[in-house]
Protein backbone atom coordinates (compact mmCIF):
# COMPACT_ATOMS: atom_id res chain seq x y z
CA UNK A 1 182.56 118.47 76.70
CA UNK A 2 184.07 118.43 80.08
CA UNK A 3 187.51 118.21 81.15
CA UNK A 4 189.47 117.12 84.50
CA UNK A 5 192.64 117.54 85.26
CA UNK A 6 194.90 115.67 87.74
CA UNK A 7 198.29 114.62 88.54
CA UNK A 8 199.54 117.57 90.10
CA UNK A 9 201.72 118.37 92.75
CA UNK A 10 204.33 119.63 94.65
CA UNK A 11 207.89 118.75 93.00
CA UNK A 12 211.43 120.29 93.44
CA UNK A 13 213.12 121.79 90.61
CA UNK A 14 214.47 119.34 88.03
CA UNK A 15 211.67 117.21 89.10
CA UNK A 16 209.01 115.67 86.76
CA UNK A 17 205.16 114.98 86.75
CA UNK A 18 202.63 113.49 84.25
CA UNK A 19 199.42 115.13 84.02
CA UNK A 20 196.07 113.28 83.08
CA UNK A 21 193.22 114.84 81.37
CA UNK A 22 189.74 113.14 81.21
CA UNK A 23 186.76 113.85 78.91
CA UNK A 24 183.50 113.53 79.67
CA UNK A 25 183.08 112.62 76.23
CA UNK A 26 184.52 111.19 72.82
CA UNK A 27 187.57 113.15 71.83
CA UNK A 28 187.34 111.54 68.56
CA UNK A 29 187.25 114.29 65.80
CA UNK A 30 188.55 116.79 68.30
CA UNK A 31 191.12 118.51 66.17
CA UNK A 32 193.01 120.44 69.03
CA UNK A 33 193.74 119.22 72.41
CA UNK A 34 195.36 121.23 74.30
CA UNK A 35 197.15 121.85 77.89
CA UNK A 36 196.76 126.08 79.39
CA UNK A 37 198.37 127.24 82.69
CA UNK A 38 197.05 130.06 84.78
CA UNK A 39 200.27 131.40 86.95
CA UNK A 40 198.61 133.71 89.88
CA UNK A 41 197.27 136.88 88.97
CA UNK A 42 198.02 135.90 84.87
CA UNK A 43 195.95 134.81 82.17
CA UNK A 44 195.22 131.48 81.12
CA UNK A 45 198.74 130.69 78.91
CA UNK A 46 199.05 128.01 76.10
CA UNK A 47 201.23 125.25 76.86
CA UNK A 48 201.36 122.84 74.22
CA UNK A 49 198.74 121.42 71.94
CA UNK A 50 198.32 118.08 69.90
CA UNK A 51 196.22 118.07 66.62
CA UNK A 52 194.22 114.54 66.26
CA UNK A 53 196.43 113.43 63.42
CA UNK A 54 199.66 114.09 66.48
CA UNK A 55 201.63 117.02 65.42
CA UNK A 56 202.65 119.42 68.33
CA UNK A 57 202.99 122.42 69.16
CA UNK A 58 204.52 124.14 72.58
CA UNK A 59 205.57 126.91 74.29
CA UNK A 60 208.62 128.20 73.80
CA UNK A 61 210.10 127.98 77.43
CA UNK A 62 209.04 124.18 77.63
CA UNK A 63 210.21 122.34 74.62
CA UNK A 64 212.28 119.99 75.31
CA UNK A 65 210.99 119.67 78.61
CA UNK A 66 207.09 119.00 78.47
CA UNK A 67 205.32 116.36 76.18
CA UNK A 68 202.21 116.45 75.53
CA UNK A 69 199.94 113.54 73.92
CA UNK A 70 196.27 112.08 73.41
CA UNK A 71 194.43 108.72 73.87
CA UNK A 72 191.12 108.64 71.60
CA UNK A 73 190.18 105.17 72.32
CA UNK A 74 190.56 106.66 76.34
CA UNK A 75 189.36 110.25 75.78
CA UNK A 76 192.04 111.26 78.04
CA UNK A 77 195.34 113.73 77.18
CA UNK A 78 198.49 113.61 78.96
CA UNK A 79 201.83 116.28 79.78
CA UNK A 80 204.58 114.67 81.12
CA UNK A 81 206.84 117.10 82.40
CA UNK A 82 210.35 117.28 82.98
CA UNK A 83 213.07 119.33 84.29
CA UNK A 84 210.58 121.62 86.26
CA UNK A 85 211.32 125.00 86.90
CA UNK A 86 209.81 127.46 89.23
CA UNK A 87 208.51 129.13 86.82
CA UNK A 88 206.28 126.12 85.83
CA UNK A 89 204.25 127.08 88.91
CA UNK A 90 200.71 127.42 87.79
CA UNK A 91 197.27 125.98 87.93
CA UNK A 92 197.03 123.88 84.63
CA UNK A 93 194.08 123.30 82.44
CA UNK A 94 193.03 121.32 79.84
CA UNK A 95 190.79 122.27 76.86
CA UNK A 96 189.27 121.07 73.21
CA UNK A 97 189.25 122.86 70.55
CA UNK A 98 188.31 122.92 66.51
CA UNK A 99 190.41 123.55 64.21
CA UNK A 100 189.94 127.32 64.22
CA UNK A 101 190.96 127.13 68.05
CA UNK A 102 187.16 127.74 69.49
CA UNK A 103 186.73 125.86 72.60
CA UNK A 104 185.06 122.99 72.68
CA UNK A 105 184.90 122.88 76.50
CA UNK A 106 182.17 123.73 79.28
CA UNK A 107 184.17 126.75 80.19
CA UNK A 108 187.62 126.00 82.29
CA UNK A 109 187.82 122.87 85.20
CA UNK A 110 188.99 122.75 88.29
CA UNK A 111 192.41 122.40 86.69
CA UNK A 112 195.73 121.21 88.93
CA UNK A 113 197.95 122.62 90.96
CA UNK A 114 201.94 122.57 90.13
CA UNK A 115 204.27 123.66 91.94
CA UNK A 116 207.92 123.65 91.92
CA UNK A 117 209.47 124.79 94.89
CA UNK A 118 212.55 122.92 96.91
């Protein structure tokens, strides 16, 4: 399966954004979907995750702040983020996974640029 990313974007603190995430095939049966961010010369960080039956999980330093959910009938994921922080900066990534947490994924995409900057 292959993943792309969009909705990114230059926003000011505070600010929000909804990322999109398209498959290039059925997400159906995908047990983890999943949103990563790469901040510049860091690794590739988990964000927040969504099981195919909808329970979450997410980093500590955006709950409350990020959302993250699926569309199986679409075979597209979402992250709507709010109250953006600088620290949010990062290229983010989507990425499928089994149950175990193996990727499912062709390797990362092109991902999408946030950044949070007034």
């Amino acid at each position: 399966v292959e993943f792309a990313e969009s909705g990114g974007g230059l926003v000011q603190p505070g600010g929000s954004l909804r990322l999109s995430c398209s498959a290039s095939s059925s997400i159906y049966g995908i047990y983890w979907m999943a949103w990563y961010r790469q901040a510049p010369g860091k690794q590739h960080d988990l964000v927040a995750r969504i099981t195919s039956n909808g329970r979450t999980e997410y980093l500590e330093s955006v709950k409350g702040r990020f959302t993250i959910f699926r569309d199986d009938n679409e075979n597209m994921i979402f992250l709507q983020m709010s109250g953006l922080k600088s620290e949010d900066t990062a290229v983010y990534y989507c990425d499928g996974q089994s149950y175990g947490g193996r990727s499912l994924g062709n390797g990362w995409g092109q991902g999408t640029q946030v950044t949070v900057s007034s």
